[in-house]
Protein backbone atom coordinates (compact mmCIF):
# COMPACT_ATOMS: atom_id res chain seq x y z
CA UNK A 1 -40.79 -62.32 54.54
CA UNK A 2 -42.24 -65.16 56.35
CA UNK A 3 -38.61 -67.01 56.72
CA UNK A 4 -37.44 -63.83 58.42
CA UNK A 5 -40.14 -63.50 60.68
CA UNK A 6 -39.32 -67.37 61.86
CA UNK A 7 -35.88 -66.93 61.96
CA UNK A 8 -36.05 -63.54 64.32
CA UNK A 9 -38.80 -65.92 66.32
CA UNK A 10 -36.68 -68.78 66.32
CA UNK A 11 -33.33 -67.08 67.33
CA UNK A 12 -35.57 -64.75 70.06
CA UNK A 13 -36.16 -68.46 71.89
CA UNK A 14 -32.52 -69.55 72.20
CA UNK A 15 -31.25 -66.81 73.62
CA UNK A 16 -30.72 -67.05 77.74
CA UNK A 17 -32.86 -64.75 79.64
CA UNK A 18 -30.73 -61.61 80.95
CA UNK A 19 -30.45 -62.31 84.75
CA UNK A 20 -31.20 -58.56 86.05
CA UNK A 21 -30.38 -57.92 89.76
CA UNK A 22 -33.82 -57.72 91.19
CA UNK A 23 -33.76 -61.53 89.54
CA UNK A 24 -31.04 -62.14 91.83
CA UNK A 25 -32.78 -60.61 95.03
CA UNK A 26 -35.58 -62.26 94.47
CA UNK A 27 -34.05 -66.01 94.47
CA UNK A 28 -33.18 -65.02 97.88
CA UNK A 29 -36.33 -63.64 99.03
CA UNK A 30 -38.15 -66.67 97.62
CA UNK A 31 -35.61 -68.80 99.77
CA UNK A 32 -34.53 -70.66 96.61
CA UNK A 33 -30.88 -70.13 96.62
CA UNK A 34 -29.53 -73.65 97.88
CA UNK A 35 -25.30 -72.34 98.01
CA UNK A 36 -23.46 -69.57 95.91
CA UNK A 37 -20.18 -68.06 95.33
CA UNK A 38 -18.92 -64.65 95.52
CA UNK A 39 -16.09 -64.45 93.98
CA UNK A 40 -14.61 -60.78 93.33
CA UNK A 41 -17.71 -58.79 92.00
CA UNK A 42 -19.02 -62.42 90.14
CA UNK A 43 -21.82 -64.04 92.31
CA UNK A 44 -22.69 -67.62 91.15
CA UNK A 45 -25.80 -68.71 92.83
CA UNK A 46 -26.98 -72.66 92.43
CA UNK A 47 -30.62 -72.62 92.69
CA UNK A 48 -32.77 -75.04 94.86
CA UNK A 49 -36.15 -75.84 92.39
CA UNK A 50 -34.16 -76.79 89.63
CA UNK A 51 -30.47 -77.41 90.39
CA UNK A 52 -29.45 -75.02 87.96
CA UNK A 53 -26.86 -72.01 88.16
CA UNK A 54 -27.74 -68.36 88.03
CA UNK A 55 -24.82 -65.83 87.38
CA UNK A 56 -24.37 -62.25 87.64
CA UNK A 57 -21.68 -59.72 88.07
CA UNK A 58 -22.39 -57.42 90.59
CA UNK A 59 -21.42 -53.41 90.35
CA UNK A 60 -21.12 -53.08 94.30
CA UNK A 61 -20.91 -55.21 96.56
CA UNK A 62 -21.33 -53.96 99.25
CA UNK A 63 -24.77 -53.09 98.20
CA UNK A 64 -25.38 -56.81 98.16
CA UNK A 65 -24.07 -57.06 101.21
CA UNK A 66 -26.76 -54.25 102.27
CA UNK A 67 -29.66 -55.90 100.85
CA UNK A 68 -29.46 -59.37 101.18
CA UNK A 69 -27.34 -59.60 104.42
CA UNK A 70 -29.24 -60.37 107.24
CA UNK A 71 -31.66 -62.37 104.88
CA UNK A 72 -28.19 -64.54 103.89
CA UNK A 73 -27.21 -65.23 107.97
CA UNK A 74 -30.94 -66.14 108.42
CA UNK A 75 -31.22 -68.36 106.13
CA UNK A 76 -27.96 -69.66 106.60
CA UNK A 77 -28.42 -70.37 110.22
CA UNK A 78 -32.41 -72.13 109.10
CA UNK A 79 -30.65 -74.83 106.79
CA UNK A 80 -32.29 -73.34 103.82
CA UNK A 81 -29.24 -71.84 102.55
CA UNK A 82 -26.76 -74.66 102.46
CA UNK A 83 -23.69 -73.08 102.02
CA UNK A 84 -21.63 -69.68 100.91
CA UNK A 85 -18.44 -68.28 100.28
CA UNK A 86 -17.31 -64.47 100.01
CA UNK A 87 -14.01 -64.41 98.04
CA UNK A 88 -13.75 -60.46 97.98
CA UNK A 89 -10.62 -58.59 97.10
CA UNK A 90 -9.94 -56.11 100.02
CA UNK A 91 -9.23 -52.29 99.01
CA UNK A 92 -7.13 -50.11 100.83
CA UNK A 93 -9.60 -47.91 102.75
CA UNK A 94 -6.86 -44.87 101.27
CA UNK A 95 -8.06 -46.53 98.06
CA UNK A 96 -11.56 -46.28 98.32
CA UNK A 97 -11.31 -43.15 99.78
């Protein structure tokens, strides 16, 4: 019994975090998002306290786009965020429609 409590414990710490989107928002509220990549509907985000990489696959993006916009061009145009790229695949607007 007590080996299968550690191992559950043990197995529970080496697992990554799930990145959720409000996780993703929030690195870009707190100004802490040094560069990313869009790419598609994958947004790869390399983070400023800790030089590490943040992924997540977004459902819309143009939702993104909506929320973290004008916070993106701010930043952007403060030096805080370093650098960006949107690689989207256009849809036909007959498409989307």
């Amino acid at each position: 019994m007590l080996l299968a409590v550690c191992a559950v414990w043990f197995l529970g710490l080496n697992q990554p975090k799930k990145v959720t989107y409000s996780d993703i928002i929030a690195e870009f509220e707190s100004g802490n998002v040094e560069s990313f990549v869009l790419k598609d509907n994958d947004l790869t985000m390399t983070l400023r306290d800790s030089q590490s990489q943040m992924s997540y696959r977004l459902p819309y993006v143009d939702l993104f786009y909506n929320d973290v916009g004008e916070l993106i061009r701010e930043q952007a145009k403060a030096g805080t965020l370093k650098s960006y790229d949107f690689q989207t695949t256009e849809i036909s607007w007959l498409v989307s429609f």
